[in-house]
Protein backbone atom coordinates (compact mmCIF):
# COMPACT_ATOMS: atom_id res chain seq x y z
CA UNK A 1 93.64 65.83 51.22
CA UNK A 2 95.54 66.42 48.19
CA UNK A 3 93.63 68.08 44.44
CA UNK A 4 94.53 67.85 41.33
CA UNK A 5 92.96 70.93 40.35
CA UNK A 6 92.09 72.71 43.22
CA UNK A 7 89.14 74.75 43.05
CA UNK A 8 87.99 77.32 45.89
CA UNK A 9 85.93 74.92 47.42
CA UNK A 10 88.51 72.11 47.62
CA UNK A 11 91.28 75.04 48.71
CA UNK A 12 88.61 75.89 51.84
CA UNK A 13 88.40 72.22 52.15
CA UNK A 14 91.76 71.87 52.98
CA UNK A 15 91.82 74.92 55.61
CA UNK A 16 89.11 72.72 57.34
CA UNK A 17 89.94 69.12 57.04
CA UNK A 18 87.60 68.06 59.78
CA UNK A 19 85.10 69.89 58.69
CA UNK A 20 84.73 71.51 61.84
CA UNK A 21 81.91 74.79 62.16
CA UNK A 22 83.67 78.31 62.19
CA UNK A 23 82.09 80.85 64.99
CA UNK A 24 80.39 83.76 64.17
CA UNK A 25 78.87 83.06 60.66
CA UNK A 26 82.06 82.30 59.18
CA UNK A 27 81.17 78.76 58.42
CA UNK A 28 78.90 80.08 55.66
CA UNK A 29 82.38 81.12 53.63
CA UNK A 30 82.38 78.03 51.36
CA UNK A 31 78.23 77.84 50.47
CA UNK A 32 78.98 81.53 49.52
CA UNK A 33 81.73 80.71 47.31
CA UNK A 34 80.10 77.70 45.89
CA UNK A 35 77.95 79.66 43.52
CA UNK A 36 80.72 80.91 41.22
CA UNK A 37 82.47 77.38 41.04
CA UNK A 38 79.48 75.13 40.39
CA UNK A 39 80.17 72.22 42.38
CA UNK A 40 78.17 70.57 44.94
CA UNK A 41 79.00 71.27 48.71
CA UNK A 42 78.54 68.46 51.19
CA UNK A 43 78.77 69.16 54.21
CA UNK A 44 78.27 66.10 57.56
CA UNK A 45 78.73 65.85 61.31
CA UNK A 46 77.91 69.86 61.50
CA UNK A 47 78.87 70.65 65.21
CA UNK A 48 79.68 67.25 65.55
CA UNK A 49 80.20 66.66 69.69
CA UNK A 50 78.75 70.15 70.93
CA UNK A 51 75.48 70.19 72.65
CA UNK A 52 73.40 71.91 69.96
CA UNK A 53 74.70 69.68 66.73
CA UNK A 54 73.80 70.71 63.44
CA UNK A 55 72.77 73.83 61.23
CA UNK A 56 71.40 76.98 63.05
CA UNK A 57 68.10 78.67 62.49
CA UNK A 58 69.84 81.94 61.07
CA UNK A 59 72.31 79.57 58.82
CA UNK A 60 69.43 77.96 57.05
CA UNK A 61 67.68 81.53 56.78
CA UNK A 62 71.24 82.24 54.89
CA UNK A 63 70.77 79.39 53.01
CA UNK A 64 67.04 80.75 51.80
CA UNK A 65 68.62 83.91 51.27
CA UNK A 66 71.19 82.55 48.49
CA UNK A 67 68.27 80.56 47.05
CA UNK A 68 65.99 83.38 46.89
CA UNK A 69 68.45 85.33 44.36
CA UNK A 70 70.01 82.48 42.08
CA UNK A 71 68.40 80.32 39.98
CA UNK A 72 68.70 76.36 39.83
CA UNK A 73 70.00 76.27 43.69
CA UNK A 74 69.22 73.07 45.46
CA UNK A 75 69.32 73.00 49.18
CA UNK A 76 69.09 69.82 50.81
CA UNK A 77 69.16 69.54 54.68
CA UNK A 78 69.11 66.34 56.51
CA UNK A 79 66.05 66.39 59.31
CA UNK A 80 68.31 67.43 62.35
CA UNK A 81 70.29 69.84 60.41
CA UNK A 82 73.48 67.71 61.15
CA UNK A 83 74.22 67.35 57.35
CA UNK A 84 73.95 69.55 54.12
CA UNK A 85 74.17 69.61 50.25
CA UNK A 86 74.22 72.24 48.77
CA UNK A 87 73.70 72.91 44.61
CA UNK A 88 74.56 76.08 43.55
CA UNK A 89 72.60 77.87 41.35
CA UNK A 90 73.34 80.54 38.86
CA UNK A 91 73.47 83.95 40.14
CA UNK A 92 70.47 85.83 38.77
CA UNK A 93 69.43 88.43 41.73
CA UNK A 94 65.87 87.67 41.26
CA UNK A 95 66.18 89.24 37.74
CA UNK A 96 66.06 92.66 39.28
CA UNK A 97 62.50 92.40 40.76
CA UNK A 98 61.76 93.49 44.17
CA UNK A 99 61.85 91.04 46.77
CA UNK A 100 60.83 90.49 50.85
CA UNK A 101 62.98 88.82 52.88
CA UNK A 102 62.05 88.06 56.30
CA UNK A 103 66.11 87.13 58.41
CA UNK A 104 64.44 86.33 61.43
CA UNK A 105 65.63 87.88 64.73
CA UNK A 106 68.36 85.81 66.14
CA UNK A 107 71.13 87.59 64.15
CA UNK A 108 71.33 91.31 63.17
CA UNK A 109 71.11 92.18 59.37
CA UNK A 110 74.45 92.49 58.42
CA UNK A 111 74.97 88.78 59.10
CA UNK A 112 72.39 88.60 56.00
CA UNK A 113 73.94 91.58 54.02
CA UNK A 114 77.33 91.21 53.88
CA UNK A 115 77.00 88.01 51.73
CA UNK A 116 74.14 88.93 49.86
CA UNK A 117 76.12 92.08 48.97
CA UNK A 118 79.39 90.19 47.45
CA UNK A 119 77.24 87.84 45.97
CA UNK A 120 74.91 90.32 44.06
CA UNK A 121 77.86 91.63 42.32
CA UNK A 122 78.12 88.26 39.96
CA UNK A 123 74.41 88.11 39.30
CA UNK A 124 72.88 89.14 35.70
CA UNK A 125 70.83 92.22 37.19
CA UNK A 126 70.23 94.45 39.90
CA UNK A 127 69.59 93.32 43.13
CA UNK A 128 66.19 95.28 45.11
CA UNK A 129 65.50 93.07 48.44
CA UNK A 130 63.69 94.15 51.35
CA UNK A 131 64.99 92.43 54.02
CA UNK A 132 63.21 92.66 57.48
CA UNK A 133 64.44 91.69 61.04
CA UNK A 134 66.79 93.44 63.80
CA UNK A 135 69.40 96.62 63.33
CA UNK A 136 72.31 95.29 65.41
CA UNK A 137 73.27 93.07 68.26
CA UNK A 138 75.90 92.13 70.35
CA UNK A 139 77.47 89.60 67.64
CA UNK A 140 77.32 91.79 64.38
CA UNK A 141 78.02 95.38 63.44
CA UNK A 142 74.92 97.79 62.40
CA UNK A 143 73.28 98.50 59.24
CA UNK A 144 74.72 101.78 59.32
CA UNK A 145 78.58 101.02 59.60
CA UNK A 146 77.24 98.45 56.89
CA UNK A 147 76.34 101.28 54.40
CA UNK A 148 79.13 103.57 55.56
CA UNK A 149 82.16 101.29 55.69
CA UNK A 150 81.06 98.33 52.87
CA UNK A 151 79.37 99.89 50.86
CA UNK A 152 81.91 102.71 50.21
CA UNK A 153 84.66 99.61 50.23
CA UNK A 154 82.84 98.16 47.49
CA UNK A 155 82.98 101.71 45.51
CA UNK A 156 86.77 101.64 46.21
CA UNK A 157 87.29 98.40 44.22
CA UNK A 158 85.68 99.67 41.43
CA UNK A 159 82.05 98.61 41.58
CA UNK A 160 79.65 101.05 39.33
CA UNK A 161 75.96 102.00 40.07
CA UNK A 162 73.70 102.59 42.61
CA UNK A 163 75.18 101.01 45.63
CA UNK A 164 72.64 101.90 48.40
CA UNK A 165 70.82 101.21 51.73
CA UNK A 166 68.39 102.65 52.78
CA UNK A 167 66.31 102.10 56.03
CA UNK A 168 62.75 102.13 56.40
CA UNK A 169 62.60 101.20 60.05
CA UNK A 170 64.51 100.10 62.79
CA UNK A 171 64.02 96.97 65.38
CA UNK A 172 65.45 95.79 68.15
CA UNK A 173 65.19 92.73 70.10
CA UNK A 174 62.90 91.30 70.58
CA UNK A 175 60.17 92.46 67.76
CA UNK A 176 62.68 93.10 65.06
CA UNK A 177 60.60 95.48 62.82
CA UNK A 178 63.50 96.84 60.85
CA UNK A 179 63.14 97.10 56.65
CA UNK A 180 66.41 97.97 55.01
CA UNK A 181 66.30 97.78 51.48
CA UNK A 182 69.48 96.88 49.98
């Protein structure tokens, strides 16, 4: 695959030519960047040849997630999951009002708030979500190394205002009644 002008998109593009799935959430990298370069993401044959093809129940929560703070984003998913397009929106962070978001409990939270974080950077207000589900599990990290390590990260590169989390409850497998608002 060769570009003219190569945009982030096409560069990830090329770094996956088969457009195979990445493990551990990582596959969400290109919807994520798609927002700031306003071109449509296609994406076909998602876990083509393993036994559970297509999108994931936590992915397409990810998906809501990015819909639920931009504006204009258009999210279509073929019935089995196996293909995706993806329209990205602009990023607006629900115009600063105060949101629920429910993650579901098959990933922990910082699967949900490590993109939403970079992404409400870009957007035209303040970002206040409520997100409930579980603390931590054996794939991600907690919501407390979130707020102590990422968080503080962010401050290092020069991001201004109130960066906080703050945690209303906690849940654990299998209820999931955490509410960390973000």
């Amino acid at each position: 695959l060769t570009f003219k002008n190569p945009t982030i998109s096409d560069k990830l593009r090329l770094l996956n030519p088969r457009r195979e799935t990445f493990r551990h959430g990582k596959y969400f990298i290109t919807p994520i960047f798609d927002p700031f370069t306003n071109i449509l993401l296609t994406r076909i044959d998602i876990r083509y040849g393993e036994p559970n093809p297509g999108l994931t129940e936590y992915e397409i929560q990810l998906l809501k997630l990015v819909d639920s703070i931009t504006n204009g984003t258009k999210i279509q998913i073929e019935e089995k999951g196996k293909a995706l397009k993806f329209y990205p929106g602009v990023i607006t962070n629900n115009d600063g009002n105060e949101f629920t978001f429910d993650c579901g409990l098959l990933r922990a939270m910082t699967y949900f708030l490590e993109p939403l974080a970079l992404l409400a950077i870009f957007g035209k207000a303040n970002l206040n979500c409520v997100l409930q589900g579980i603390t931590n599990d054996e794939l991600d990290y907690s919501v407390d190394t979130f707020a102590n390590c990422t968080l503080r990260l962010l401050r290092e590169f020069g991001v201004e205002g109130d960066l906080s989390l703050k945690v209303y409850k906690r849940g654990f497998r299998p209820e999931g009644t955490q509410q960390p608002s973000l």
